[in-house]
PDB file of N, CA and C in Angstrom:
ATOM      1  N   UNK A   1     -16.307 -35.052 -14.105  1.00  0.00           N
ATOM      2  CA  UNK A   1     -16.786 -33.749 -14.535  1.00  0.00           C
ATOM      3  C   UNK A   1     -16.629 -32.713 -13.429  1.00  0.00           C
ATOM      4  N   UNK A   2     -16.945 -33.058 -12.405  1.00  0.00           N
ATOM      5  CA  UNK A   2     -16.692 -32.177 -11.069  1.00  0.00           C
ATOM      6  C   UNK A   2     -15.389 -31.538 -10.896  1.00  0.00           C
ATOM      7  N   UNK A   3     -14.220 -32.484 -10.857  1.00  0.00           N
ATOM      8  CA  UNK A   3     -12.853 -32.414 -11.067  1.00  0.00           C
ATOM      9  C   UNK A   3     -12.648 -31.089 -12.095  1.00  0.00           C
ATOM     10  N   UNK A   4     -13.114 -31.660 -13.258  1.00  0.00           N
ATOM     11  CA  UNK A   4     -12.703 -30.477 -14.586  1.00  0.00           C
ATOM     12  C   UNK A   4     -13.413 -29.136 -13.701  1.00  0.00           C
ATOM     13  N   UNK A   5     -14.401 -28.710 -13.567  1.00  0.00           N
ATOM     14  CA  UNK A   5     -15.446 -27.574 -12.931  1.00  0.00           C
ATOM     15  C   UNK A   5     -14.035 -27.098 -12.109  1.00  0.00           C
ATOM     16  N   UNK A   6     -14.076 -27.765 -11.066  1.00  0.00           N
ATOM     17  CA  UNK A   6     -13.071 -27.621  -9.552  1.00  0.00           C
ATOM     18  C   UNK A   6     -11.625 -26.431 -10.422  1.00  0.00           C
ATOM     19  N   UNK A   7     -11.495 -27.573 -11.245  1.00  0.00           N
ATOM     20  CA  UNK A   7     -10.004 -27.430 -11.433  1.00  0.00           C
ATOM     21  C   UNK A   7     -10.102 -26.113 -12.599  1.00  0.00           C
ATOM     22  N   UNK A   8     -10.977 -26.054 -12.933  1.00  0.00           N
ATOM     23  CA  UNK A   8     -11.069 -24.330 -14.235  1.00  0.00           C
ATOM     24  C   UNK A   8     -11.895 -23.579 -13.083  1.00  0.00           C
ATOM     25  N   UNK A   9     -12.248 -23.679 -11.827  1.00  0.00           N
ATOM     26  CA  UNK A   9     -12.866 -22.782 -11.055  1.00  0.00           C
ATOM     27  C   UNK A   9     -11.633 -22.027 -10.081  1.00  0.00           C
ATOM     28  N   UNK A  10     -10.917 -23.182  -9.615  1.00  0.00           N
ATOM     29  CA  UNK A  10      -9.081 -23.058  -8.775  1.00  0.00           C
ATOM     30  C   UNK A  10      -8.035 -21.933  -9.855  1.00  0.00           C
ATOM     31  N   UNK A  11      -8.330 -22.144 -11.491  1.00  0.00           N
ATOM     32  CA  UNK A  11      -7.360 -21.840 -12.229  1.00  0.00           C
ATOM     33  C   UNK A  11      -7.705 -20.341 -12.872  1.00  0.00           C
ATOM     34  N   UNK A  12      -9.545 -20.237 -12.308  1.00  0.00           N
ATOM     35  CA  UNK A  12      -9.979 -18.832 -13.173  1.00  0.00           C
ATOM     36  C   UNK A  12      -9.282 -17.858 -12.093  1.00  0.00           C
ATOM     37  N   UNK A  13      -9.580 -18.789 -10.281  1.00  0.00           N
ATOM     38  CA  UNK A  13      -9.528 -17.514  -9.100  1.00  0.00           C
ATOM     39  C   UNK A  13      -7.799 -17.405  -9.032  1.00  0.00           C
ATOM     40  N   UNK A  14      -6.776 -18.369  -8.514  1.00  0.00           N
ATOM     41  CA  UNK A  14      -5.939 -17.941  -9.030  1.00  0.00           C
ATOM     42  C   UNK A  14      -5.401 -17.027 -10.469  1.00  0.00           C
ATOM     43  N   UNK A  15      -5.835 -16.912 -11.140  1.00  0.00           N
ATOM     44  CA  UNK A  15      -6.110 -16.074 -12.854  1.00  0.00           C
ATOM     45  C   UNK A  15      -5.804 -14.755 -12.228  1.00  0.00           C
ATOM     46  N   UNK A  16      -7.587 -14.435 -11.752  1.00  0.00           N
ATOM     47  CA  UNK A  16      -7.819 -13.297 -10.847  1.00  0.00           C
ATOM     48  C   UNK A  16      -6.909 -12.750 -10.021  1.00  0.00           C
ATOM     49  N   UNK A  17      -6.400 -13.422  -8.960  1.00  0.00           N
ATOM     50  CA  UNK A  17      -5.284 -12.881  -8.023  1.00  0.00           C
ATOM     51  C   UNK A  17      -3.942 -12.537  -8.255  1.00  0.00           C
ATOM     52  N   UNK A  18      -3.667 -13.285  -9.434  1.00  0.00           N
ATOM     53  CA  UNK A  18      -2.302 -13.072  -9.805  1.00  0.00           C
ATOM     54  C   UNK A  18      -2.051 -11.529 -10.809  1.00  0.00           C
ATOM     55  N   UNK A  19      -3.511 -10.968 -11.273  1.00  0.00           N
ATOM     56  CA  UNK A  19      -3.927 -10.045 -12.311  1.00  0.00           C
ATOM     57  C   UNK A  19      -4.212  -9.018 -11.947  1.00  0.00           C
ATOM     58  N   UNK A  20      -4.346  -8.702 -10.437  1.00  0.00           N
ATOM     59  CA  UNK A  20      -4.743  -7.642  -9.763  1.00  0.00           C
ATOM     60  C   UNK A  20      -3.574  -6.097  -9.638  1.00  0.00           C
ATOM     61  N   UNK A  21      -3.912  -5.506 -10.517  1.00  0.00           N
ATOM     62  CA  UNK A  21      -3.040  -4.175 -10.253  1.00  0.00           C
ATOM     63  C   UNK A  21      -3.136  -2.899  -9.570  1.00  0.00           C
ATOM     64  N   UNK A  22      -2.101  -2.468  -8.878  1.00  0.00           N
ATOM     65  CA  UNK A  22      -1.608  -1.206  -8.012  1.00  0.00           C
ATOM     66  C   UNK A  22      -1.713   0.063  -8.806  1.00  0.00           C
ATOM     67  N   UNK A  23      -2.860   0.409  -7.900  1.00  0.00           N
ATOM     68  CA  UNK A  23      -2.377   1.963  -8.547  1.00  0.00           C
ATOM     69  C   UNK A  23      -2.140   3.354  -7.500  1.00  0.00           C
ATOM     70  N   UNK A  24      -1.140   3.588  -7.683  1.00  0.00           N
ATOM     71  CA  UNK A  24      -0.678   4.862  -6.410  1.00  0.00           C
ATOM     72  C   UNK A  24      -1.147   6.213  -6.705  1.00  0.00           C
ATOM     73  N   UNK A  25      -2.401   6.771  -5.773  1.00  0.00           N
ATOM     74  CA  UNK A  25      -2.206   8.246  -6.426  1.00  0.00           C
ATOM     75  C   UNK A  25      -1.529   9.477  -5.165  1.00  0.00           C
ATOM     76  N   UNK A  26      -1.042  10.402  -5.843  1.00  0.00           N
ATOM     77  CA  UNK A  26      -0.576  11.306  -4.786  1.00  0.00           C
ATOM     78  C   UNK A  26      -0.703  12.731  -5.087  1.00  0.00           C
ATOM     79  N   UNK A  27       0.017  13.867  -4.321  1.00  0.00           N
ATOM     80  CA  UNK A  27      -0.597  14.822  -4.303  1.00  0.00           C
ATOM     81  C   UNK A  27       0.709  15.894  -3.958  1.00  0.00           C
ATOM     82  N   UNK A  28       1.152  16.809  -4.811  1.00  0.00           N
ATOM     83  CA  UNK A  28       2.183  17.492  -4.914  1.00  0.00           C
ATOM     84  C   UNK A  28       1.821  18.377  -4.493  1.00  0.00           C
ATOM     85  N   UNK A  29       2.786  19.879  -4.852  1.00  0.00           N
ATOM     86  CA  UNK A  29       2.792  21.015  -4.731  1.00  0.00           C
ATOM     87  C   UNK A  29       1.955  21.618  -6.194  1.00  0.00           C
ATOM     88  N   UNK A  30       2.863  20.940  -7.010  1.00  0.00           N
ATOM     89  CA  UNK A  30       2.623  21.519  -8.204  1.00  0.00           C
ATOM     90  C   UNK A  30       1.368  20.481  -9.353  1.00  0.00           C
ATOM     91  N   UNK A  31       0.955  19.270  -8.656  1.00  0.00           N
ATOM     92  CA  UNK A  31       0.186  18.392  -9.293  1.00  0.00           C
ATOM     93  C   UNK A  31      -0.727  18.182  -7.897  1.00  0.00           C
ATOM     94  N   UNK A  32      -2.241  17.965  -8.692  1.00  0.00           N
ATOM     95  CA  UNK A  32      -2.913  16.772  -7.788  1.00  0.00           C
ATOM     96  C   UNK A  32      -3.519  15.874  -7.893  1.00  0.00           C
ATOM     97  N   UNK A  33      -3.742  14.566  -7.000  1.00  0.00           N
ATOM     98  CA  UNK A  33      -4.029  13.748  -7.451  1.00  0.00           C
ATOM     99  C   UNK A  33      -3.373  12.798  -8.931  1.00  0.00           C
ATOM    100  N   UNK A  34      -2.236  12.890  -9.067  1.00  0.00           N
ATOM    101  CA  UNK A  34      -1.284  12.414 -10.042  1.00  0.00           C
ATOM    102  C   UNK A  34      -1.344  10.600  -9.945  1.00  0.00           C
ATOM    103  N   UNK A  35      -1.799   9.951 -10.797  1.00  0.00           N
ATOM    104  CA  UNK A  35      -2.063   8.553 -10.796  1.00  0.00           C
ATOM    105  C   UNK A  35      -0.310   7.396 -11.210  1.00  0.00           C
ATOM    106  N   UNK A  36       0.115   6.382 -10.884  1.00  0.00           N
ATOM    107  CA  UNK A  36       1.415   5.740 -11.091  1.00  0.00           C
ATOM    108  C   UNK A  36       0.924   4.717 -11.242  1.00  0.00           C
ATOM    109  N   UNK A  37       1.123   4.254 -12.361  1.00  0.00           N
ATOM    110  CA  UNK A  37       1.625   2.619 -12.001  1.00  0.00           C
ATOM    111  C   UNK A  37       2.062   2.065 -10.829  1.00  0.00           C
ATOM    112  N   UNK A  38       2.143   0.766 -10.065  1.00  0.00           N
ATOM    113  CA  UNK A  38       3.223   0.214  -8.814  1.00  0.00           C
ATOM    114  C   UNK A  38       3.071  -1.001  -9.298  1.00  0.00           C
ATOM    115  N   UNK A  39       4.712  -1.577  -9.427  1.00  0.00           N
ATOM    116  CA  UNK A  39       4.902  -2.996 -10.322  1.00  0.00           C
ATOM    117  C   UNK A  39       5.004  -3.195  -8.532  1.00  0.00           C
ATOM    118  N   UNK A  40       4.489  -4.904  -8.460  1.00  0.00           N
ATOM    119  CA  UNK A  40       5.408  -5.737  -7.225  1.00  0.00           C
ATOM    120  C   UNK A  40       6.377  -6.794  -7.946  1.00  0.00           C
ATOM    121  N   UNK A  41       7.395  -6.506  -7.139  1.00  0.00           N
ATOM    122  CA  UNK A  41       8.744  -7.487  -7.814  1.00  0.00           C
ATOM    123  C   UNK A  41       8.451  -8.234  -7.160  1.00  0.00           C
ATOM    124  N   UNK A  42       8.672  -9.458  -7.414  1.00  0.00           N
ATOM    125  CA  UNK A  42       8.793 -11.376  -6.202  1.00  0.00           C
ATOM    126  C   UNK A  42      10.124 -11.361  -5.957  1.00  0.00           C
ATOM    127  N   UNK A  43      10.991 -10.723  -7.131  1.00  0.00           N
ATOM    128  CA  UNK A  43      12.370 -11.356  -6.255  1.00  0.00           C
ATOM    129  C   UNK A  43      13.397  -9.856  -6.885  1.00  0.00           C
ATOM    130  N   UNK A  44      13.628  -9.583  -5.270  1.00  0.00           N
ATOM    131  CA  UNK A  44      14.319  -8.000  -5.590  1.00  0.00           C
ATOM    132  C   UNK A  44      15.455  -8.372  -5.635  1.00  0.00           C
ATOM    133  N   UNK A  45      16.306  -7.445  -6.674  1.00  0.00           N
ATOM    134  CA  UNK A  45      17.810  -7.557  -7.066  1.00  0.00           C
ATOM    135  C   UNK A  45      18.665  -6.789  -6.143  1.00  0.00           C
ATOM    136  N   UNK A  46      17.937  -6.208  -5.502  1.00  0.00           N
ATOM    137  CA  UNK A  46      18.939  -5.428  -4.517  1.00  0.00           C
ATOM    138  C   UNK A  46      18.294  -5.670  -3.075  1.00  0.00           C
ATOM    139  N   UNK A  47      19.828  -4.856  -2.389  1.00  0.00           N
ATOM    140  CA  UNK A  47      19.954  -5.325  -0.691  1.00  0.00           C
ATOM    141  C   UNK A  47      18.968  -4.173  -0.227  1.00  0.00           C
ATOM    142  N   UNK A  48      17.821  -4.739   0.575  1.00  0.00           N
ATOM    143  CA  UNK A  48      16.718  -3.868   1.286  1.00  0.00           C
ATOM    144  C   UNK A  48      17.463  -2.523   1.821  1.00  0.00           C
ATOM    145  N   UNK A  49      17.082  -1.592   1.663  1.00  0.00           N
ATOM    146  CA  UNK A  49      17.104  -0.251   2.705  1.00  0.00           C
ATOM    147  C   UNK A  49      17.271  -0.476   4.020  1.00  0.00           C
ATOM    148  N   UNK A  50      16.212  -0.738   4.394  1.00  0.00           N
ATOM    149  CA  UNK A  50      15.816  -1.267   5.658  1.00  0.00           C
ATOM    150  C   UNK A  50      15.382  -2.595   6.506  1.00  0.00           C
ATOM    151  N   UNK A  51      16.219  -2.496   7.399  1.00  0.00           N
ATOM    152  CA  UNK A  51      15.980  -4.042   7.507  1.00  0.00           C
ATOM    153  C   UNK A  51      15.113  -4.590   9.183  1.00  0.00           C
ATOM    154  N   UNK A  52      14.637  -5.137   9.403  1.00  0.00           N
ATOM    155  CA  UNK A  52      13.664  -5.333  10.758  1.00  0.00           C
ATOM    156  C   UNK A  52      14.313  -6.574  11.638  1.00  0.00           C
ATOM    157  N   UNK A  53      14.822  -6.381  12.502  1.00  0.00           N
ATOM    158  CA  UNK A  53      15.581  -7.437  13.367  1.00  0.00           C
ATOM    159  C   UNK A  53      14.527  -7.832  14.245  1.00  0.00           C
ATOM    160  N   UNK A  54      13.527  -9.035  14.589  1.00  0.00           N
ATOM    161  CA  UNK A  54      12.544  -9.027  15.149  1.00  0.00           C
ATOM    162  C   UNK A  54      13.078  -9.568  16.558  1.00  0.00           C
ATOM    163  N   UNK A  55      14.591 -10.278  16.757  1.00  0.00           N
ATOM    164  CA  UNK A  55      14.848 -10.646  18.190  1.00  0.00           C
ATOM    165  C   UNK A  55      15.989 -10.132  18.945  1.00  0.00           C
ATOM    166  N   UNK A  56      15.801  -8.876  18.418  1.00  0.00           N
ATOM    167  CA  UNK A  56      16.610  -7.508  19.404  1.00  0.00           C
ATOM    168  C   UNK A  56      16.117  -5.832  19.388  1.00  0.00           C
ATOM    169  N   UNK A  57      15.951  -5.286  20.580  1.00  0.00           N
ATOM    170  CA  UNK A  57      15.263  -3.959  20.557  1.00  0.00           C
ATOM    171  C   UNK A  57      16.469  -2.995  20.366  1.00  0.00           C
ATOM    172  N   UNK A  58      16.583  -2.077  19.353  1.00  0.00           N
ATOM    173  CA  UNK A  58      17.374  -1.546  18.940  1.00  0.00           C
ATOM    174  C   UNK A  58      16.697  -0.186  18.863  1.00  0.00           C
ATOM    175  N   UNK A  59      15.958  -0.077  19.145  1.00  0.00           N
ATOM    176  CA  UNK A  59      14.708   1.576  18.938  1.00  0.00           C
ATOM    177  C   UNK A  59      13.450   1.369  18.960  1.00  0.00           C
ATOM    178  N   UNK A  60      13.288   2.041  20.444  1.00  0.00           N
ATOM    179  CA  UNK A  60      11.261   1.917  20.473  1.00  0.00           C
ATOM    180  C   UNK A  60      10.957   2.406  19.047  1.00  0.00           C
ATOM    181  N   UNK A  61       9.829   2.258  19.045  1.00  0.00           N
ATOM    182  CA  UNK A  61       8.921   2.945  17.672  1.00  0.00           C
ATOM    183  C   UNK A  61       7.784   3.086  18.061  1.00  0.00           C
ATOM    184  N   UNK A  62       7.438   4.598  18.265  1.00  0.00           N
ATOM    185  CA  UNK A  62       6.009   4.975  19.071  1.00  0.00           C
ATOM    186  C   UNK A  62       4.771   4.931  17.673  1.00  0.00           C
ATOM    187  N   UNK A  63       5.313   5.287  16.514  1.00  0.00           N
ATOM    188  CA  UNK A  63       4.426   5.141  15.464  1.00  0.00           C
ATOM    189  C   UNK A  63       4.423   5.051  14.053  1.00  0.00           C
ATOM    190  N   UNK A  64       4.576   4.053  13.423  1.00  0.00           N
ATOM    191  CA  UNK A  64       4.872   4.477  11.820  1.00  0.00           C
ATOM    192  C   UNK A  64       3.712   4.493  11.106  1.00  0.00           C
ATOM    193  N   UNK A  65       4.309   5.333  10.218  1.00  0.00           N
ATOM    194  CA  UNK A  65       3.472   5.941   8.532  1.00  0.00           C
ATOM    195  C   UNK A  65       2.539   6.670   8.828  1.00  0.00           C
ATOM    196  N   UNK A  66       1.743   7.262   8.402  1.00  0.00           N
ATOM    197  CA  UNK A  66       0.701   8.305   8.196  1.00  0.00           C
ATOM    198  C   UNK A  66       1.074   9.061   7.128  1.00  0.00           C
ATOM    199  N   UNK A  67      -0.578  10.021   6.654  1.00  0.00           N
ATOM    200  CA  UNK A  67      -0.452  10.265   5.943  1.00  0.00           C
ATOM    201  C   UNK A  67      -0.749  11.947   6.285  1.00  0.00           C
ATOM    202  N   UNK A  68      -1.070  12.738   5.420  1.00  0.00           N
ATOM    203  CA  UNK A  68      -1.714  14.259   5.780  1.00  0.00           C
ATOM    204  C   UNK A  68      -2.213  14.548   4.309  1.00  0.00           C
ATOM    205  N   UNK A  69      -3.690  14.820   3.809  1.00  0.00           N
ATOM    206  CA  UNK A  69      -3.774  14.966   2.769  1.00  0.00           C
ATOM    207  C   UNK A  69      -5.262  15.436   2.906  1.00  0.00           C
ATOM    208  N   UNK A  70      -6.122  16.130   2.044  1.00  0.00           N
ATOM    209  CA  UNK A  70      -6.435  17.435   1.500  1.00  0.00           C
ATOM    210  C   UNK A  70      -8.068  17.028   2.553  1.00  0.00           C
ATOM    211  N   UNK A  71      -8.358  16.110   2.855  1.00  0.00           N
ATOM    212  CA  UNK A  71      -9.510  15.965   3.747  1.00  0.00           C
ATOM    213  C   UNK A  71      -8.957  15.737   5.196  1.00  0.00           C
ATOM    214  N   UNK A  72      -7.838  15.775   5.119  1.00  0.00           N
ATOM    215  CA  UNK A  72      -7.576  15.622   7.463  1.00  0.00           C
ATOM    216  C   UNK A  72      -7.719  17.263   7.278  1.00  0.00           C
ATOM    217  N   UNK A  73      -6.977  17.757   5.949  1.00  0.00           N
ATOM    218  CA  UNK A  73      -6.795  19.675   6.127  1.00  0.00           C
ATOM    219  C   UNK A  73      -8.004  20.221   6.443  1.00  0.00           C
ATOM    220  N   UNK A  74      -9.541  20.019   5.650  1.00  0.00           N
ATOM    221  CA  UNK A  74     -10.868  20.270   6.053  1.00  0.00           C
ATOM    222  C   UNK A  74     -10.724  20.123   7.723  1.00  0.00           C
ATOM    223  N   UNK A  75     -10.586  18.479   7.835  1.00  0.00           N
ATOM    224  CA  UNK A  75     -11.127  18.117   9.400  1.00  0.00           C
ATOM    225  C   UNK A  75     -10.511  19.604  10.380  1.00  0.00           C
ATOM    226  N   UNK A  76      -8.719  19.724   9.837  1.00  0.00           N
ATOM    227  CA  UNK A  76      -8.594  20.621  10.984  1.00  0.00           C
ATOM    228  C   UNK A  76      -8.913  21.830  10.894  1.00  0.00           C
ATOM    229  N   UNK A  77      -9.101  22.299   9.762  1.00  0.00           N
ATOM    230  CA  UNK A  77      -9.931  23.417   9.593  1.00  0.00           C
ATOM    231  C   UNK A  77     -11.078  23.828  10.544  1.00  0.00           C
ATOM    232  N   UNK A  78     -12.079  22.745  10.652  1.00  0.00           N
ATOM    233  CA  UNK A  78     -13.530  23.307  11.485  1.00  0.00           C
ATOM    234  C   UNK A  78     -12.976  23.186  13.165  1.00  0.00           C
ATOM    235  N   UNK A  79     -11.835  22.732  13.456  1.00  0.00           N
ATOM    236  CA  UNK A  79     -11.097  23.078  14.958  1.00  0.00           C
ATOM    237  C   UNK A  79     -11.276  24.550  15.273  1.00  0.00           C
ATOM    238  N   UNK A  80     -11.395  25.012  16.407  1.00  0.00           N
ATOM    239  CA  UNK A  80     -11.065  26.236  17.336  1.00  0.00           C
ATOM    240  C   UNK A  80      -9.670  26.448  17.489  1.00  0.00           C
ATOM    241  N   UNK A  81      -9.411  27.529  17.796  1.00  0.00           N
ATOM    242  CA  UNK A  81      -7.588  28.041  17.417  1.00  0.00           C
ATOM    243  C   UNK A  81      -7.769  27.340  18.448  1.00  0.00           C
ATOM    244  N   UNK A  82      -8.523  27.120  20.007  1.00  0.00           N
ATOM    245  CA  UNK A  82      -7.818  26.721  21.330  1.00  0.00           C
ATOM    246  C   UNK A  82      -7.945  25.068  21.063  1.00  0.00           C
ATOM    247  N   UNK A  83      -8.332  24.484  20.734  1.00  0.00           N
ATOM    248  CA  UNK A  83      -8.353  23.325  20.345  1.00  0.00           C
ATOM    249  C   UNK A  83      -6.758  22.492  20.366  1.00  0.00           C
TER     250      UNK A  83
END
């Protein structure tokens, strides 16, 4: 009986994880806050964009991604011009 429990307890949480959906929102000129779908593919049909060579330095990289969006604009708002 334990087994059965175990094994519909393993099969509900996997259930769960595999069911979990993306949702992207963003913020235009002309829209805001605009909501998307985001599918994840497991197996992409095409050759990556970009690709990451992890055992050769080919270009420092001082920082990736960020964002800028409608509450950093507040934050810099209450700054001093000398700031």
């Amino acid at each position: 009986m334990k087994k059965i429990i175990s094994l519909l307890f393993v099969a509900g949480v996997l259930n769960t994880v595999a069911a979990q959906k993306i949702t992207m929102y963003s913020t235009t000129a002309s829209e805001r806050w605009t909501s998307q779908k985001v599918t994840v593919l497991k197996h992409a049909s095409q050759t990556p964009e970009v690709s990451v060579y992890m055992d050769s330095l080919l270009q420092h990289v001082t920082g990736f991604g960020g964002t800028f969006n409608e509450i950093g604009w507040n934050a810099l708002q209450s700054l001093s011009g000398r700031t």
